[in-house]
C-alpha atoms as a PDB file:
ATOM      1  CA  UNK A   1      90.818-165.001  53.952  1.00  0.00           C
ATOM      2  CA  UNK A   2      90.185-168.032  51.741  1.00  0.00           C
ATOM      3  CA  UNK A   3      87.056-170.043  52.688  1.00  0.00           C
ATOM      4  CA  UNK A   4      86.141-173.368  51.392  1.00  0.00           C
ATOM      5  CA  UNK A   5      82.775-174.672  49.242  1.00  0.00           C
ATOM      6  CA  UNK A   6      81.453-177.746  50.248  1.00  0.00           C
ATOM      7  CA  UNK A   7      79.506-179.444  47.621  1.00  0.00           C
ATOM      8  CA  UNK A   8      76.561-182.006  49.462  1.00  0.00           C
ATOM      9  CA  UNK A   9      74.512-184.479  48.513  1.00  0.00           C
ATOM     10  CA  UNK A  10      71.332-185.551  50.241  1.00  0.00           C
ATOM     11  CA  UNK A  11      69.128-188.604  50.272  1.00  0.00           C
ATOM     12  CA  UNK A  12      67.492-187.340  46.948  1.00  0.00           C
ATOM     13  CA  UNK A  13      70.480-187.164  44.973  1.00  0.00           C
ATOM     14  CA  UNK A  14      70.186-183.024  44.640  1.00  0.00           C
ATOM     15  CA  UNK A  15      73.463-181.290  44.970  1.00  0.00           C
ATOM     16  CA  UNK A  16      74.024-177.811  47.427  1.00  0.00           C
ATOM     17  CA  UNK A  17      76.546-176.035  47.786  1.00  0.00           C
ATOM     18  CA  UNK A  18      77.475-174.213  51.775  1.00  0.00           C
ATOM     19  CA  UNK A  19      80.200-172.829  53.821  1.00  0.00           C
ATOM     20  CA  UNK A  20      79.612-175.236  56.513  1.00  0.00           C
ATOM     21  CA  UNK A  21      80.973-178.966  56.541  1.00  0.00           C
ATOM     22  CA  UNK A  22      78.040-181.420  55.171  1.00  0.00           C
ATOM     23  CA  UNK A  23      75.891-183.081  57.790  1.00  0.00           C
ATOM     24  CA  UNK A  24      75.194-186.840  54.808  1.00  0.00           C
ATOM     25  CA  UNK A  25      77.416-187.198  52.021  1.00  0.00           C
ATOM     26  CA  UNK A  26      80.417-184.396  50.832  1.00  0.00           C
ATOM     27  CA  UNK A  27      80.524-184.590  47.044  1.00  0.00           C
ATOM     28  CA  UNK A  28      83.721-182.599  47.023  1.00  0.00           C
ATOM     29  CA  UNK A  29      85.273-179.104  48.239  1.00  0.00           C
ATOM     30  CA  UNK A  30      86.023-176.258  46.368  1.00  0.00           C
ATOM     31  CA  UNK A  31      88.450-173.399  47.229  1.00  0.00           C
ATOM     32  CA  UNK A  32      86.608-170.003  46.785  1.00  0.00           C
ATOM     33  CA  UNK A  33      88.923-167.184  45.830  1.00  0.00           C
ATOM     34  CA  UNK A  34      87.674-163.293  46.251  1.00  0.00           C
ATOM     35  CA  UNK A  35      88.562-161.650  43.648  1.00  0.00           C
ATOM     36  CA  UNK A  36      91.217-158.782  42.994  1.00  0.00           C
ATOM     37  CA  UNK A  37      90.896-155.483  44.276  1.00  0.00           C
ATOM     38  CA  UNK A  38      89.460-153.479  41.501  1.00  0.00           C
ATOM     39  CA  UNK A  39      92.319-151.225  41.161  1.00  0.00           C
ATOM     40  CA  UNK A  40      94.256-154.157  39.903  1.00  0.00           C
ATOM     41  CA  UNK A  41      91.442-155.515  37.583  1.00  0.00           C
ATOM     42  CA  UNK A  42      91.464-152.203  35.957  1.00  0.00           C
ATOM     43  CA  UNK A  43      95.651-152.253  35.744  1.00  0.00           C
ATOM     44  CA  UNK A  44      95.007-155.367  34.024  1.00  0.00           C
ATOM     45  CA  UNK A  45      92.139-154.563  31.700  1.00  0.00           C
ATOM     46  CA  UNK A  46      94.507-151.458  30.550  1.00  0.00           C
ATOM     47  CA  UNK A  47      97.344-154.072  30.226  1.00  0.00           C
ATOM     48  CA  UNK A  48      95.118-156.154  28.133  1.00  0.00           C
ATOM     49  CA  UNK A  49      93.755-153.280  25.857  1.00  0.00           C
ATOM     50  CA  UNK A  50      97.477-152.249  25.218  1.00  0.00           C
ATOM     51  CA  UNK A  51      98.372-155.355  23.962  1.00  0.00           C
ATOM     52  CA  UNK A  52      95.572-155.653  21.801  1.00  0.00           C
ATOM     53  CA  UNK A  53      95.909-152.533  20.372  1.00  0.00           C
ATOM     54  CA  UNK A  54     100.076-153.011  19.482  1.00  0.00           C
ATOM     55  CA  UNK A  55      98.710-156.186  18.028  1.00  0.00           C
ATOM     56  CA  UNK A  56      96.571-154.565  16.204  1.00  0.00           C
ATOM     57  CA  UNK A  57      99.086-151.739  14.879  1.00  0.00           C
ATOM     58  CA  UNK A  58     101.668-154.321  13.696  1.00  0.00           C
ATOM     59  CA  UNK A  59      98.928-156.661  11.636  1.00  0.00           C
ATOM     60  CA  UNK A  60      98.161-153.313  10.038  1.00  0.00           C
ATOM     61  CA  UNK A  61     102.037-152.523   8.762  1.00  0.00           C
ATOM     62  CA  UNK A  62     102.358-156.486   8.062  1.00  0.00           C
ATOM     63  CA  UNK A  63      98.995-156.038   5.875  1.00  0.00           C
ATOM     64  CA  UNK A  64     100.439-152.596   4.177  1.00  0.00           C
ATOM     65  CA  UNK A  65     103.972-154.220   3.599  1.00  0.00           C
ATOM     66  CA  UNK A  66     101.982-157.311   1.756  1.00  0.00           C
ATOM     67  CA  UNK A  67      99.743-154.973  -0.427  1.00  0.00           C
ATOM     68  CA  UNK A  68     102.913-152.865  -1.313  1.00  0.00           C
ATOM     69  CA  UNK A  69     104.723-156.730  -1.971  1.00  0.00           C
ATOM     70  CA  UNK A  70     101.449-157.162  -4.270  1.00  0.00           C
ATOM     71  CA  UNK A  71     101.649-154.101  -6.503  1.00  0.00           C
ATOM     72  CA  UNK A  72     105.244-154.251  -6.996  1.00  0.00           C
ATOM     73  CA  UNK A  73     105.643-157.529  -7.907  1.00  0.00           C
ATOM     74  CA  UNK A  74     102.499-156.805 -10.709  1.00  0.00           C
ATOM     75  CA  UNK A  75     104.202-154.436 -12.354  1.00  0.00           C
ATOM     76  CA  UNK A  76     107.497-156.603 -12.677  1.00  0.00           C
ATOM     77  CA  UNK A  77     105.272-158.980 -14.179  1.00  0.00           C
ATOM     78  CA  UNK A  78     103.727-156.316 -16.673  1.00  0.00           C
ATOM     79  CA  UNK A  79     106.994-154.901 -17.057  1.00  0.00           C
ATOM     80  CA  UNK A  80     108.732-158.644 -18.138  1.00  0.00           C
ATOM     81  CA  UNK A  81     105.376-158.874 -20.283  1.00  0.00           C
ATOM     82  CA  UNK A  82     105.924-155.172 -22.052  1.00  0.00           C
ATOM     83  CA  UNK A  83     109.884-156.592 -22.332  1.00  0.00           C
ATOM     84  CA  UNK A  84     108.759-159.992 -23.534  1.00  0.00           C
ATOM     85  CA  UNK A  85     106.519-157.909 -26.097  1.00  0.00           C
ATOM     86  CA  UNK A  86     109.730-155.849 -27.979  1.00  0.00           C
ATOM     87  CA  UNK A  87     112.088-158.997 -28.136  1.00  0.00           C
ATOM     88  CA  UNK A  88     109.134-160.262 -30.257  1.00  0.00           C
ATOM     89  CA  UNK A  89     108.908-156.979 -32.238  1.00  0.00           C
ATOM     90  CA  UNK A  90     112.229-156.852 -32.551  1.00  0.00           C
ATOM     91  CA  UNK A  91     112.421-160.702 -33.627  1.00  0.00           C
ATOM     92  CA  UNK A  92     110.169-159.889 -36.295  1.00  0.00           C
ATOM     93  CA  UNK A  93     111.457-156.909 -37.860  1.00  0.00           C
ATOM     94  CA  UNK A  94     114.882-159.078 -38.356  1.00  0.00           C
ATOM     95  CA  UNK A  95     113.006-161.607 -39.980  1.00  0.00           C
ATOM     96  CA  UNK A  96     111.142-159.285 -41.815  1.00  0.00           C
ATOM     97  CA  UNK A  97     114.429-157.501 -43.364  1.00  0.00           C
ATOM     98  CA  UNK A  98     116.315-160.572 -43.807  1.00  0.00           C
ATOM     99  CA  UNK A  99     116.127-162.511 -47.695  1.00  0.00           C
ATOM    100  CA  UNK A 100     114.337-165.453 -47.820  1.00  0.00           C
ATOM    101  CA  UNK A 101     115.314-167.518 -50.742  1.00  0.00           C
ATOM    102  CA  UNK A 102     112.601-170.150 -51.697  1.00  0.00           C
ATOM    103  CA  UNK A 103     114.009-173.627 -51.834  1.00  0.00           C
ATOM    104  CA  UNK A 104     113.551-174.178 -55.092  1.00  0.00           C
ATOM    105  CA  UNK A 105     116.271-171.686 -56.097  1.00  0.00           C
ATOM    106  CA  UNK A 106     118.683-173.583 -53.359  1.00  0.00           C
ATOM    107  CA  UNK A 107     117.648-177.022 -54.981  1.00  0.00           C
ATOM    108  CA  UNK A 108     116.334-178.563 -52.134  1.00  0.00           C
ATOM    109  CA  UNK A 109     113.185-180.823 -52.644  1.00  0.00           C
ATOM    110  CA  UNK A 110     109.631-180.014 -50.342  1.00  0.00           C
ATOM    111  CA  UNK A 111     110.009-181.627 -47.080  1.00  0.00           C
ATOM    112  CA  UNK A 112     113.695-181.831 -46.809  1.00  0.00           C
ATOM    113  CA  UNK A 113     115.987-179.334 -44.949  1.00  0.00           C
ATOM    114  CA  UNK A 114     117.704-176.316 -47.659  1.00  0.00           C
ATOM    115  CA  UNK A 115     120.661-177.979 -49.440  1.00  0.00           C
ATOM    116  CA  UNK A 116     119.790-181.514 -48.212  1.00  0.00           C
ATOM    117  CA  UNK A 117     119.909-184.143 -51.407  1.00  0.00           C
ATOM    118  CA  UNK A 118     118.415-187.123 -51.120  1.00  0.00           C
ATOM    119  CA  UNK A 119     120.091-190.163 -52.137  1.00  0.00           C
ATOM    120  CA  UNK A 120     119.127-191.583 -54.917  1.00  0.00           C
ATOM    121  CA  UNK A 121     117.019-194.991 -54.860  1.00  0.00           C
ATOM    122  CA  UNK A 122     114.446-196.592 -57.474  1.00  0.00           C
ATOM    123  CA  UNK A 123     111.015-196.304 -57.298  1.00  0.00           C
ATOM    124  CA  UNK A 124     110.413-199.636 -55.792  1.00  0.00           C
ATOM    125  CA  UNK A 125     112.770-199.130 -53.037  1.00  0.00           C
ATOM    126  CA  UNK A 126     116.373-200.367 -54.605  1.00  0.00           C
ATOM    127  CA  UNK A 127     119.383-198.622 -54.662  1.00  0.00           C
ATOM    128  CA  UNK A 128     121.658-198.577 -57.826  1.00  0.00           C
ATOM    129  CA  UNK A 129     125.161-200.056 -57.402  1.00  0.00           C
ATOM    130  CA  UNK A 130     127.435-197.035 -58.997  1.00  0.00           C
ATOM    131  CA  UNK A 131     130.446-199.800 -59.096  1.00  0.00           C
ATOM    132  CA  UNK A 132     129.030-201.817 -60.993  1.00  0.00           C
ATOM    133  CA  UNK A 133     129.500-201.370 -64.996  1.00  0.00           C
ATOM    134  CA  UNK A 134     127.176-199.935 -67.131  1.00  0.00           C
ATOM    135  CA  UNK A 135     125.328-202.839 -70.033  1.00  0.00           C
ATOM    136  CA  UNK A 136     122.852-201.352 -72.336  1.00  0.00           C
ATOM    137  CA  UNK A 137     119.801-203.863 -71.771  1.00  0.00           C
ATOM    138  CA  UNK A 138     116.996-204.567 -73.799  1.00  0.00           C
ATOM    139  CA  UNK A 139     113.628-203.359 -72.560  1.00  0.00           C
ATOM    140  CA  UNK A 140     111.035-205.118 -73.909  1.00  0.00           C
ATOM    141  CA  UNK A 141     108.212-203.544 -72.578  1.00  0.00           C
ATOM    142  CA  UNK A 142     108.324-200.022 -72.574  1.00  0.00           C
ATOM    143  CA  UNK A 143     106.025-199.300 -69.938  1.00  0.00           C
ATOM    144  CA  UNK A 144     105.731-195.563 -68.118  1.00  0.00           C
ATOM    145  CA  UNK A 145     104.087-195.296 -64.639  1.00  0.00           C
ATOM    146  CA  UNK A 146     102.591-198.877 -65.701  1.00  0.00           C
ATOM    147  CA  UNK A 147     101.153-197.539 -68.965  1.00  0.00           C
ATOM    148  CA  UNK A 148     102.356-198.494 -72.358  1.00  0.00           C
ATOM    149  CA  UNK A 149     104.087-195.666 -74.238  1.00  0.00           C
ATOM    150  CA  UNK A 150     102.413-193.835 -77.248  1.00  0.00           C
ATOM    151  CA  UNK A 151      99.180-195.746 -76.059  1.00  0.00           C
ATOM    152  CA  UNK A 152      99.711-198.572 -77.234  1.00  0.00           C
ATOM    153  CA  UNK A 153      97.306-201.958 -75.750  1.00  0.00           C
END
């Protein structure tokens, strides 16, 4: 059987808690519940403990599976490394064995890609006009690289 809790307050503001109806002031009631039998308390607690322990048993495999997950996906990485490693090797034993010709044998000038000729263009920055005829001029002053030929002043 279920009995009630009555919760009372007196002139002094203290709380109590009986069985019977209060004689001043009822706070509030509360329903008090016995508790289970304990042959079903000890069902449950044997519930409970199973769980926990297939809980337990699959966080295990799910941590295993991860570590395995782990190691095998290090040595793909040092396996693409080791791979990564002999292309190189390889790379440089075909450059090793192949001819390199220096560009000055090709007649290409420093800076400027193997048989790449620059067009042609004056020191100060103009460019001839091929169309136009030929005239022997007069130079009067012979000058090279702004200094007088044969050192003459």
């Amino acid at each position: 059987a279920q009995a009630e809790i009555f919760v009372c307050k007196d002139s002094s503001n203290k709380l109590t808690y009986q069985d019977e109806p209060c004689l001043n002031q009822t706070v509030r009631k509360l329903k008090n519940i016995p508790d289970a039998p304990i042959e079903d308390q000890i069902l449950a607690r044997e519930r409970i403990d199973r769980a926990n322990a297939l809980s337990a048993q699959r966080a295990a495999t799910v941590e295993l599976e991860r570590q395995q997950k782990q190691k095998e996906f290090a040595e793909l990485q040092a396996i693409t490394i080791e791979k990564r490693k002999l292309e190189l090797l390889e790379l440089q034993a075909n450059e090793s064995q192949q001819a390199t010709i220096p560009q000055w044998i090709l007649g290409s000038r420093y800076g400027y890609p193997i048989g790449y000729t620059r067009p042609y263009a004056y020191r100060d920055g103009r460019k001839p006009d091929f169309n136009r005829p030929r005239t022997n001029r007069q130079r009067n002053n012979q000058t090279r690289n702004n200094r007088p030929i044969n050192n003459q002043r």
